[in-house]
N, C-alpha and C. Protein backbone atom coordinates (compact mmCIF):
# COMPACT_ATOMS: atom_id res chain seq x y z
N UNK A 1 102.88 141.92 130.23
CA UNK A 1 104.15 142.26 130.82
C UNK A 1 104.95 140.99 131.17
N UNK A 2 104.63 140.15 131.62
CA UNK A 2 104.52 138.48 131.86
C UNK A 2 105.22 137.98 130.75
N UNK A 3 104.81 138.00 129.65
CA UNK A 3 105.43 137.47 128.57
C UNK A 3 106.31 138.24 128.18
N UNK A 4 106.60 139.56 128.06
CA UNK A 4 107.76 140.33 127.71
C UNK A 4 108.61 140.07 128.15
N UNK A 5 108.50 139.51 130.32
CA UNK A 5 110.12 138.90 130.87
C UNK A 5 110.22 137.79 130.08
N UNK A 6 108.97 136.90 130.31
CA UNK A 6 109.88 135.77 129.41
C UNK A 6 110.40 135.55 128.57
N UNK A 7 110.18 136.21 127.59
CA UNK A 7 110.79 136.25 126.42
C UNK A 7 111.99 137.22 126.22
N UNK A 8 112.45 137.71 127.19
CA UNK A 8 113.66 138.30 127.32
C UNK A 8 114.61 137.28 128.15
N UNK A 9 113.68 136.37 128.97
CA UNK A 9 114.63 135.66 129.55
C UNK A 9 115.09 134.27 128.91
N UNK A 10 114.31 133.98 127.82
CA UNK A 10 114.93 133.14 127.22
C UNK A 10 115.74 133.87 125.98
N UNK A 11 115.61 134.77 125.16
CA UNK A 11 115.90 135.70 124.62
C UNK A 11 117.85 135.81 125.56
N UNK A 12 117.94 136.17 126.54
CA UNK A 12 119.12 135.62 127.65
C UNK A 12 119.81 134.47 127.40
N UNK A 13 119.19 133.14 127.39
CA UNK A 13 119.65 132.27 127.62
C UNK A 13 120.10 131.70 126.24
N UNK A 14 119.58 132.02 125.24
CA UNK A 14 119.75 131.66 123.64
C UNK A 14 121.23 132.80 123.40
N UNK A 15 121.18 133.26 123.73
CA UNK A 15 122.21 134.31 123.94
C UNK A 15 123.73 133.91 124.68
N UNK A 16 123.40 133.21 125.76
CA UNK A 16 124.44 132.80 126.48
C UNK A 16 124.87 131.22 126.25
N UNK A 17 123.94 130.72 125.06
CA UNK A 17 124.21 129.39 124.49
C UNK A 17 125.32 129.48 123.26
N UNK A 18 124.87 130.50 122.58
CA UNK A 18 125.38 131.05 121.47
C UNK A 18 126.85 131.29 121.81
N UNK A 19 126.81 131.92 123.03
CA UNK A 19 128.45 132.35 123.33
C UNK A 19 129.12 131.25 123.89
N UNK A 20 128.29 130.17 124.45
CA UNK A 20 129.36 129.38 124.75
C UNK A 20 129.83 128.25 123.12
N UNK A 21 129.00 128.44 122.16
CA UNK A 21 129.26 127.72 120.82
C UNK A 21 130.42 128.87 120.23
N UNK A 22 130.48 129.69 120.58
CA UNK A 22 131.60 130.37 119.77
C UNK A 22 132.99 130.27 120.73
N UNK A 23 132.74 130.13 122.31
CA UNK A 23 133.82 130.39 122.86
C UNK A 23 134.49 128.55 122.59
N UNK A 24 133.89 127.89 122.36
CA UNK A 24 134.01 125.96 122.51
C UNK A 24 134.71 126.16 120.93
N UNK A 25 134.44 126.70 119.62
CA UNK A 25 134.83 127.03 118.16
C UNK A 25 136.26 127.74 118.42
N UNK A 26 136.16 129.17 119.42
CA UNK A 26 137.59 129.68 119.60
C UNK A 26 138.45 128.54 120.11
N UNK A 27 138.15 127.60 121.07
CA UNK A 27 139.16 126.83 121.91
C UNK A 27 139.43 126.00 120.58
N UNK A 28 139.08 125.74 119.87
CA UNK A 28 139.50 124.35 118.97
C UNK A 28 140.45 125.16 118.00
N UNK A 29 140.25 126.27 117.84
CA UNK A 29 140.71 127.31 116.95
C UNK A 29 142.27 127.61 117.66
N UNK A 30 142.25 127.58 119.00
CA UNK A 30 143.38 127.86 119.31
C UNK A 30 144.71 126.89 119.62
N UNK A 31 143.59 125.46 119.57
CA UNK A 31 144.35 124.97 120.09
C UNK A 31 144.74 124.12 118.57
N UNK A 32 144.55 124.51 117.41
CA UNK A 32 145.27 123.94 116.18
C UNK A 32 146.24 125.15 116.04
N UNK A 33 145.96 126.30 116.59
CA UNK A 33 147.06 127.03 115.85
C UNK A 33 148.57 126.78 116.82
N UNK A 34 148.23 126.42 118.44
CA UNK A 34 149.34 125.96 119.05
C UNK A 34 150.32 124.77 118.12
N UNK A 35 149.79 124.21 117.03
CA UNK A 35 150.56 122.95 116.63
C UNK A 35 151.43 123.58 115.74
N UNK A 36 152.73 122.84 115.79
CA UNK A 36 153.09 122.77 114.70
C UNK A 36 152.66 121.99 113.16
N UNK A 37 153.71 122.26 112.02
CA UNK A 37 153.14 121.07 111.20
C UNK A 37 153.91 120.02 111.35
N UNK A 38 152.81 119.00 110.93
CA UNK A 38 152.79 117.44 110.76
C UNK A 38 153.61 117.21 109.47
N UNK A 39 153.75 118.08 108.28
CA UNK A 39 154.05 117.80 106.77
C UNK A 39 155.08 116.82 106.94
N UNK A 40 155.55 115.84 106.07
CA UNK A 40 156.64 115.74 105.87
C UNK A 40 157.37 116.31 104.22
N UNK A 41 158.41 116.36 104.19
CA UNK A 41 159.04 117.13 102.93
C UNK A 41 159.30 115.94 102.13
N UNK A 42 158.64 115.75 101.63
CA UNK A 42 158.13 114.34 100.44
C UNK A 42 159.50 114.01 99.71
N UNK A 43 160.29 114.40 98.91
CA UNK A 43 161.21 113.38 98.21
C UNK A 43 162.42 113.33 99.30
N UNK A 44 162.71 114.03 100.65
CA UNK A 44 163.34 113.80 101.12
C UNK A 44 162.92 112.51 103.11
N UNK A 45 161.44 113.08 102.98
CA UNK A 45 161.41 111.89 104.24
C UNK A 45 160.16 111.11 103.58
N UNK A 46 159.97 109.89 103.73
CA UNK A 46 158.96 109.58 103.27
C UNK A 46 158.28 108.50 104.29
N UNK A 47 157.49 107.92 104.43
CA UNK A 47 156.46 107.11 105.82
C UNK A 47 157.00 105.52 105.28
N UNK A 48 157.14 105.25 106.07
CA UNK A 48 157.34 103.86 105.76
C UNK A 48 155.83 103.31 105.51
N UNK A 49 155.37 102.44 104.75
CA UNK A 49 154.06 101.67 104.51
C UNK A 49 153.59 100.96 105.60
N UNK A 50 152.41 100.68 105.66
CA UNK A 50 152.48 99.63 107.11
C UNK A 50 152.22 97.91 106.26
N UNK A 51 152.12 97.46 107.00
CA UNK A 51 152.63 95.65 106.86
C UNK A 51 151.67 95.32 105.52
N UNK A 52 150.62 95.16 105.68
CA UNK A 52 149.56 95.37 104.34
C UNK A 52 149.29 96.02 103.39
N UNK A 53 150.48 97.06 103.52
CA UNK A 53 150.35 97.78 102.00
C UNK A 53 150.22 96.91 100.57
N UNK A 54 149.30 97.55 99.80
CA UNK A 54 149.64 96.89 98.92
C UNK A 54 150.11 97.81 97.26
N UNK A 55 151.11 97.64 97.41
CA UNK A 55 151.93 98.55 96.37
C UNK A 55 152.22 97.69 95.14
N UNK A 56 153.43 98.29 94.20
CA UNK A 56 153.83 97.45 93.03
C UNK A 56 153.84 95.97 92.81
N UNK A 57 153.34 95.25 92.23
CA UNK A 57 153.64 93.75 92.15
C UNK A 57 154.71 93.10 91.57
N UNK A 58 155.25 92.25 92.36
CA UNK A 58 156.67 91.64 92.29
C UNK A 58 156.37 90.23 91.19
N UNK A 59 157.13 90.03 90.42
CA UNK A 59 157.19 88.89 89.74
C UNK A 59 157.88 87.87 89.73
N UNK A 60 158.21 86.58 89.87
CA UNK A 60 159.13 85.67 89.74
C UNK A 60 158.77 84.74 88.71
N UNK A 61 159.98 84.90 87.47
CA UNK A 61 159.45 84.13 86.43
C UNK A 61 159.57 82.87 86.46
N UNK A 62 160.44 81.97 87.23
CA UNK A 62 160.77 80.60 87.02
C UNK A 62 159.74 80.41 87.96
N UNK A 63 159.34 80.54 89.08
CA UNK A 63 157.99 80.00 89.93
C UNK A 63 156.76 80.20 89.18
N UNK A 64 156.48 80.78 88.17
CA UNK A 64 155.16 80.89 87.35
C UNK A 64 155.11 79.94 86.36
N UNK A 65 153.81 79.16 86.72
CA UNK A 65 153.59 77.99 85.87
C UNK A 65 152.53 77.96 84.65
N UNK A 66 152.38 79.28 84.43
CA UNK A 66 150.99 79.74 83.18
C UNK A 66 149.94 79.17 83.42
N UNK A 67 149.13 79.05 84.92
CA UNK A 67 148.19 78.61 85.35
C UNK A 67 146.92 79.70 84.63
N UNK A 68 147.18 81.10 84.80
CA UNK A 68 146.63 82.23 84.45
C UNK A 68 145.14 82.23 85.47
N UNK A 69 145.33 81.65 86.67
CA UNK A 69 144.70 81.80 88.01
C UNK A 69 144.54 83.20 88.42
N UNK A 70 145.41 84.24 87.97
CA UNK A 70 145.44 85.43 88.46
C UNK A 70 144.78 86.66 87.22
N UNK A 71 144.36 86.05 86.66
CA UNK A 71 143.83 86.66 84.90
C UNK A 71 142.28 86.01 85.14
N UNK A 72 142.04 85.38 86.00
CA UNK A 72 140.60 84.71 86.25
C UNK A 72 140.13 85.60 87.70
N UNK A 73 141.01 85.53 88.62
CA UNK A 73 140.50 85.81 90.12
C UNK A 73 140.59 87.78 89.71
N UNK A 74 141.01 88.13 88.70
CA UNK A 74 141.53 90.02 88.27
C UNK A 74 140.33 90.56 88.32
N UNK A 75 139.45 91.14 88.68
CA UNK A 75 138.10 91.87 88.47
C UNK A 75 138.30 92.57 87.26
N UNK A 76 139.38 92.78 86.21
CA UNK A 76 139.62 93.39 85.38
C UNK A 76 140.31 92.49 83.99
N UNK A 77 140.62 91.58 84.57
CA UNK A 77 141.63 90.32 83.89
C UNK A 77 142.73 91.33 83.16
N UNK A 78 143.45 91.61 83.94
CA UNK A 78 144.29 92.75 84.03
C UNK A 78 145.87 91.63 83.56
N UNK A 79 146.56 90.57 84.27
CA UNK A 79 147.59 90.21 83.99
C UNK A 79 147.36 89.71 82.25
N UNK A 80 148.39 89.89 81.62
CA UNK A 80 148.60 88.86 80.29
C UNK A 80 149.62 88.45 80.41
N UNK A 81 148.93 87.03 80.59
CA UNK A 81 150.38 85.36 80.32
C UNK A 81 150.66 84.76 78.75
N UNK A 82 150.86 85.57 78.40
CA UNK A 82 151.83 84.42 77.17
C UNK A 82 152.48 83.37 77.24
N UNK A 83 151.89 82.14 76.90
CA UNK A 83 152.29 80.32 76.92
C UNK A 83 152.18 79.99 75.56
N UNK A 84 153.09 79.07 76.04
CA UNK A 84 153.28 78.21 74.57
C UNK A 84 153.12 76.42 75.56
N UNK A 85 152.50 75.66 75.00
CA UNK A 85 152.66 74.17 75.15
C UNK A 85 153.56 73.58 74.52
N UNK A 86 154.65 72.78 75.89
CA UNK A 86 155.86 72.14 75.16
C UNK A 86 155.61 70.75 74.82
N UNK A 87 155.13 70.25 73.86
CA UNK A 87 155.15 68.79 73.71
C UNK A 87 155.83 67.88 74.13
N UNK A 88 156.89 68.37 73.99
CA UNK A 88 158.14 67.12 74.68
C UNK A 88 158.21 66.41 76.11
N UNK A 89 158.22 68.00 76.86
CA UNK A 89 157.69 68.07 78.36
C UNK A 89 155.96 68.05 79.12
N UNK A 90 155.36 68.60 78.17
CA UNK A 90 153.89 68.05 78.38
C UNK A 90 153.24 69.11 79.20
N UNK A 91 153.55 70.37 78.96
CA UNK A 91 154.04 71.34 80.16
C UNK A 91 153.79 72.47 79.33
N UNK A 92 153.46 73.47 80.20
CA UNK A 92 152.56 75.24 79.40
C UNK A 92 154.50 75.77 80.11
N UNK A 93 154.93 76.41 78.65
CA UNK A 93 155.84 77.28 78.84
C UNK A 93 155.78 78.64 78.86
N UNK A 94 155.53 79.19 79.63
CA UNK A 94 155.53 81.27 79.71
C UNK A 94 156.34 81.54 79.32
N UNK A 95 155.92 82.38 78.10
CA UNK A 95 156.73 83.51 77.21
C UNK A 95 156.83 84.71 77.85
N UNK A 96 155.80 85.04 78.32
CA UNK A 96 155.52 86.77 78.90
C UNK A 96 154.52 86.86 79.67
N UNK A 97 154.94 88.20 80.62
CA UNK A 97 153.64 88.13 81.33
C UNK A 97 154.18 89.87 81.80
N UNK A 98 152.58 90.25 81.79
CA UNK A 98 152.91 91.67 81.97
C UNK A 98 151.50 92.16 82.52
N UNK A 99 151.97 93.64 83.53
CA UNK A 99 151.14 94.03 84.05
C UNK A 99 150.92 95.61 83.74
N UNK A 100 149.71 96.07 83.54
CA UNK A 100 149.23 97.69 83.62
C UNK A 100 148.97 98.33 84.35
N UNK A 101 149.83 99.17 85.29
CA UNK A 101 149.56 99.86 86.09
C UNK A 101 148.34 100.98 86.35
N UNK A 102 148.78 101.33 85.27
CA UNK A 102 148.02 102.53 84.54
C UNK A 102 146.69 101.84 84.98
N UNK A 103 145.86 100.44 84.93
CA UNK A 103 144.42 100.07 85.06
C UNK A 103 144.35 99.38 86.27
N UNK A 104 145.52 98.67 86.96
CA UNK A 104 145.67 98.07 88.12
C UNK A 104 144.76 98.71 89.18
N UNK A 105 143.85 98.20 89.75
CA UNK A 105 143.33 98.63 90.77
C UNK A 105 143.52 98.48 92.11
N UNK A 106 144.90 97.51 92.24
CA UNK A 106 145.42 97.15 93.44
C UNK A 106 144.99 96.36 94.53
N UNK A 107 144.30 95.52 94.21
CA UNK A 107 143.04 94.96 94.81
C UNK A 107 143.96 94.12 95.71
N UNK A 108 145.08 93.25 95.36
CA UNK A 108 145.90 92.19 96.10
C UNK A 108 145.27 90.60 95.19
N UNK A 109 144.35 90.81 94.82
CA UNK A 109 143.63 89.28 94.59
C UNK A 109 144.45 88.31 94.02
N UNK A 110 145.10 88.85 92.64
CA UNK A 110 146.07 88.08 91.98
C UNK A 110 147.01 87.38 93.03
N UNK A 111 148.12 88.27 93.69
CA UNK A 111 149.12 87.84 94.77
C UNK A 111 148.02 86.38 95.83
N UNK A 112 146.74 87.25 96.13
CA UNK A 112 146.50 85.88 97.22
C UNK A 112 146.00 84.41 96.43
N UNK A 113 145.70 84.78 95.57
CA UNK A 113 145.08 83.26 94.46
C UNK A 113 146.34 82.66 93.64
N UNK A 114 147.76 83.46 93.45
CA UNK A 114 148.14 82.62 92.85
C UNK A 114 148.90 81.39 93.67
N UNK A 115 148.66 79.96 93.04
CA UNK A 115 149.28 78.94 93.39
C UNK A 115 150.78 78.84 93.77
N UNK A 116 151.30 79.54 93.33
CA UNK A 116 152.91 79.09 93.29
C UNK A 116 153.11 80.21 94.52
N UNK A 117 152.85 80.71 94.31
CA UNK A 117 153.24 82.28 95.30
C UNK A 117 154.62 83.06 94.06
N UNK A 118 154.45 83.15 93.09
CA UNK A 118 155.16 83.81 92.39
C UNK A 118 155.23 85.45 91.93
N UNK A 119 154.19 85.82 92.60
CA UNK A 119 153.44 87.51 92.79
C UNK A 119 153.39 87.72 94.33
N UNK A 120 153.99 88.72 94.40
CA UNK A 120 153.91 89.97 96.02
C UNK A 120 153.69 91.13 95.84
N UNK A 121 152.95 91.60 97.05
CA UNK A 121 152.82 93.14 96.85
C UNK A 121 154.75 93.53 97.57
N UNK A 122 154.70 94.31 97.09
CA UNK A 122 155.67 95.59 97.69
C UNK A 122 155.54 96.79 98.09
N UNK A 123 156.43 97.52 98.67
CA UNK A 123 156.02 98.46 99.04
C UNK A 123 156.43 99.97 98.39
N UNK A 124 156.18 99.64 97.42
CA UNK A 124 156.77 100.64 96.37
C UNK A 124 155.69 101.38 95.92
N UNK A 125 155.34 102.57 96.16
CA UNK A 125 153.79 103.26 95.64
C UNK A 125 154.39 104.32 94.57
N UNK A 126 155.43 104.80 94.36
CA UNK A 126 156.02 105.82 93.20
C UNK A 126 155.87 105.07 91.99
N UNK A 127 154.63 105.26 91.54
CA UNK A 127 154.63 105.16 89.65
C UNK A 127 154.01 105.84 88.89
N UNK A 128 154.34 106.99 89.61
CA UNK A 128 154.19 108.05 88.69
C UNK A 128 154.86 108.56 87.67
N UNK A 129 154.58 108.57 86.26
CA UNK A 129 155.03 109.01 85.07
C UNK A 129 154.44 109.69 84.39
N UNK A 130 155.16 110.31 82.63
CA UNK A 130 154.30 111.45 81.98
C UNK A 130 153.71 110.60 80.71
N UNK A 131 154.35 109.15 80.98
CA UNK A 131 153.76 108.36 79.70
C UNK A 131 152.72 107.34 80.20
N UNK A 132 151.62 107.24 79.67
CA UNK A 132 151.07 106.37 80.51
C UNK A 132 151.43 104.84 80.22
N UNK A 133 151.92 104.94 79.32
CA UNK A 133 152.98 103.33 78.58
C UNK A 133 153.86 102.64 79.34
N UNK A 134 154.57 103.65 80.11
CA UNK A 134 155.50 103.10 80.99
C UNK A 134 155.29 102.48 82.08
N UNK A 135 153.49 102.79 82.62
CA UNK A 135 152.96 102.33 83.40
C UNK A 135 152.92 100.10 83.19
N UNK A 136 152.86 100.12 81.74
CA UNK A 136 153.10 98.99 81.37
C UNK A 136 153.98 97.89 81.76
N UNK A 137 154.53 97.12 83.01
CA UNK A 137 155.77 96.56 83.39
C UNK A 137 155.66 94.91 82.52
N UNK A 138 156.64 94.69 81.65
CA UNK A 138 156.30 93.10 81.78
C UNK A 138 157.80 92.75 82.72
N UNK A 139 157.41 91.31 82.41
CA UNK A 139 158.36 89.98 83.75
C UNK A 139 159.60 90.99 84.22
N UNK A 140 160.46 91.70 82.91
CA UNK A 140 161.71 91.90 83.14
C UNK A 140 161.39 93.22 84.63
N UNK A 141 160.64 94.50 84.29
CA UNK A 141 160.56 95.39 85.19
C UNK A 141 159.61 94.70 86.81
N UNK A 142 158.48 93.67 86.27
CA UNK A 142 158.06 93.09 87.46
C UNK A 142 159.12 92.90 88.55
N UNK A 143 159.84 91.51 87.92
CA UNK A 143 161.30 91.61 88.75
C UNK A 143 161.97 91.94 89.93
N UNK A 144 162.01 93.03 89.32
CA UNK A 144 163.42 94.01 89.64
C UNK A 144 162.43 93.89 91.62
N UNK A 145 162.95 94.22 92.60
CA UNK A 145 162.83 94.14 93.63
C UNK A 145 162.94 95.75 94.39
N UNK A 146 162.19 96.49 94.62
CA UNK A 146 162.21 97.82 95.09
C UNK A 146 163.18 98.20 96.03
N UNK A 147 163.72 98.75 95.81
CA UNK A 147 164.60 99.44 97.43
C UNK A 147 163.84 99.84 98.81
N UNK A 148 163.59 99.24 99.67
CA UNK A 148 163.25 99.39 101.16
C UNK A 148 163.56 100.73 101.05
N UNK A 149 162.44 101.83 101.64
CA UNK A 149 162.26 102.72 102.33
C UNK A 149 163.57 103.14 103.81
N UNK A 150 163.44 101.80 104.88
CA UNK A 150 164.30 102.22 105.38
C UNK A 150 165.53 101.77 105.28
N UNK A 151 165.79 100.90 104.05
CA UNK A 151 166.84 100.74 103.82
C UNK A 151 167.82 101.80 102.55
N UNK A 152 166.66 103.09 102.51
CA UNK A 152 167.68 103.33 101.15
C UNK A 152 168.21 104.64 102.27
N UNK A 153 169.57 105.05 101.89
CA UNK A 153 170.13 105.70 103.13
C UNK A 153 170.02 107.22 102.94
N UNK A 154 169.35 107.88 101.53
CA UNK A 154 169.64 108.76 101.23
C UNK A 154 168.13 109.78 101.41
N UNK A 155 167.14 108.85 102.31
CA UNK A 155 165.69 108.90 102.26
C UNK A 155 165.70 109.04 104.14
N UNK A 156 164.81 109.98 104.50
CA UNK A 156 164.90 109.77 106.46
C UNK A 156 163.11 109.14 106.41
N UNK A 157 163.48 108.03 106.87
CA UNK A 157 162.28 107.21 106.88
C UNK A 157 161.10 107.55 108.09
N UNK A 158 160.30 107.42 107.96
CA UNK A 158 158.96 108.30 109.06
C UNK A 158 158.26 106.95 109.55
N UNK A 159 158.51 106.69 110.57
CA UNK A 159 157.23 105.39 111.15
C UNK A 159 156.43 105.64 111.68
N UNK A 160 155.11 105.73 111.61
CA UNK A 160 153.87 105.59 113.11
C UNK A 160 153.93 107.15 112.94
N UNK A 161 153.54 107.76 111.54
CA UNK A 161 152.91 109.15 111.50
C UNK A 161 151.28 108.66 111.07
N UNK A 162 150.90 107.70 111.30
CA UNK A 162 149.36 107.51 110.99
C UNK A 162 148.76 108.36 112.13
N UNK A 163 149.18 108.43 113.11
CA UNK A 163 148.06 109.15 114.33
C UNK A 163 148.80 109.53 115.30
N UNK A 164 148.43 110.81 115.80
CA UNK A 164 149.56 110.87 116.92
C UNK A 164 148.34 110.65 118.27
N UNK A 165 149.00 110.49 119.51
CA UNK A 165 148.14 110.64 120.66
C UNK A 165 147.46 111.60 121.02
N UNK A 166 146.54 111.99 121.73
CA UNK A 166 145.51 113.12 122.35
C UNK A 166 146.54 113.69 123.28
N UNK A 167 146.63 114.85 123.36
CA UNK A 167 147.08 115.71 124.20
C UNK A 167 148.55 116.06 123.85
N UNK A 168 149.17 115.37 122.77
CA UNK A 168 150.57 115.03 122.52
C UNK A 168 151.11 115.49 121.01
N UNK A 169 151.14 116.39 120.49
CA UNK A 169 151.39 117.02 118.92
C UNK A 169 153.00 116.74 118.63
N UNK A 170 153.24 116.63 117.95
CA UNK A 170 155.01 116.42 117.28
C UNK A 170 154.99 117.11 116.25
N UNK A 171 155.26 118.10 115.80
CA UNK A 171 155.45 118.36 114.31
C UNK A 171 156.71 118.16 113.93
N UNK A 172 156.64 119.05 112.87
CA UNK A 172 158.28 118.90 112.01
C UNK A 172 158.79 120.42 111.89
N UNK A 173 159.90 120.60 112.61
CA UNK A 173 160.55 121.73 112.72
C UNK A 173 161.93 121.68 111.86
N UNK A 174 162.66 122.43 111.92
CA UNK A 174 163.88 122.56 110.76
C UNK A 174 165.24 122.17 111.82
N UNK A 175 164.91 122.75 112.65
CA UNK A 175 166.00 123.00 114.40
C UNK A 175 165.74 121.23 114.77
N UNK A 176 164.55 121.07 114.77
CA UNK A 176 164.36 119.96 116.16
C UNK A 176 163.10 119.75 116.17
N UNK A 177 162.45 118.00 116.26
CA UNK A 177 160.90 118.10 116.72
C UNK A 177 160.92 118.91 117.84
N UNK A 178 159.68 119.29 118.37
CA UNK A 178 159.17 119.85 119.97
C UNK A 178 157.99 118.87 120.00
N UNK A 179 157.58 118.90 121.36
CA UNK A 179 156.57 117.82 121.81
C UNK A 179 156.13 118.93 122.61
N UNK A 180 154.46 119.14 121.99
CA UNK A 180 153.71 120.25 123.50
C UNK A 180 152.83 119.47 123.82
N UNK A 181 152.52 119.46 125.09
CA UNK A 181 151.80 118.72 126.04
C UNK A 181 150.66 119.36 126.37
N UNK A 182 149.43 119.42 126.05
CA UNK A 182 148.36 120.08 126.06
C UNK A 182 147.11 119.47 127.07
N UNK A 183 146.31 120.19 127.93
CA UNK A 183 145.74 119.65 129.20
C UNK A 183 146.36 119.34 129.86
């Protein structure tokens, strides 16, 4: 008889553990459905990058000296420098130099090893296309210099959506953010 309470009384307590794991599951349950969403509406707001992004690579052809420092340090030897040696001047002349996106792994290495500083990251992450060829940039598309995020005016730029605070939700409403204050 002895063992029948006990085992009803823990039989009880496994019972009243159980309910507090489902009632602790409801609270988390309720308290995501209090949020709004976080989304942002992609071709019209987009996050600004933070300081270390490392996006498209920038080229400058007259600062590149066909060292090909960045075709050595590539885990992929991903850049191709086309040189010619000028006899006259005694001096490696760059014909071309071009990069593949399409295989780029974005590593940064090239930008920090090269000598001249003639390669930057940017903050340009849209290269998405239906050809994978186009992924191909040489010097002329390297170049070109991306349009700033918060400088292009036709874009509503998003800062410091990496994390929001504890107790503090912001979503994105159509009317107006709301801020609910939770605990």
């Amino acid at each position: 008889m002895f063992s029948m309470v006990r085992g009803l009384q823990i039989y009880g307590q496994q019972a009243i553990q159980a309910a507090k794991y489902i009632g602790q599951g409801f609270m988390v349950t309720l308290d995501h459905m209090n949020r709004l969403p976080i989304t942002i509406q992609y071709p019209y707001e987009k996050s600004v990058p933070s300081e270390r992004f490392r996006g498209r690579i920038h080229f400058e052809f007259d600062k590149c000296i066909a060292c090909e420092v960045c075709v050595r340090v590539c885990p992929i030897n991903l850049p191709v420098v086309d040189w010619e040696f000028e006899r006259n001047i005694r001096k490696k002349q760059l014909k071309s130099y071009s990069i593949d996106f399409g295989v780029c792994i974005f590593c940064g290495n090239c930008v920090e090893y090269c000598p001249t500083n003639c390669l930057s990251m940017t903050e340009e992450y849209e290269l998405s296309t239906y050809d994978r060829h186009e992924l191909n940039h040489d010097q002329i598309a390297l170049g070109r210099l991306p349009i700033s995020v918060i400088e292009d005016s036709t874009i509503r730029a998003i800062s410091g959506l990496t994390q929001l605070p504890k107790g503090i939700l912001e979503g994105h409403s159509d009317s107006k953010n709301v801020t609910n204050f939770l605990h």
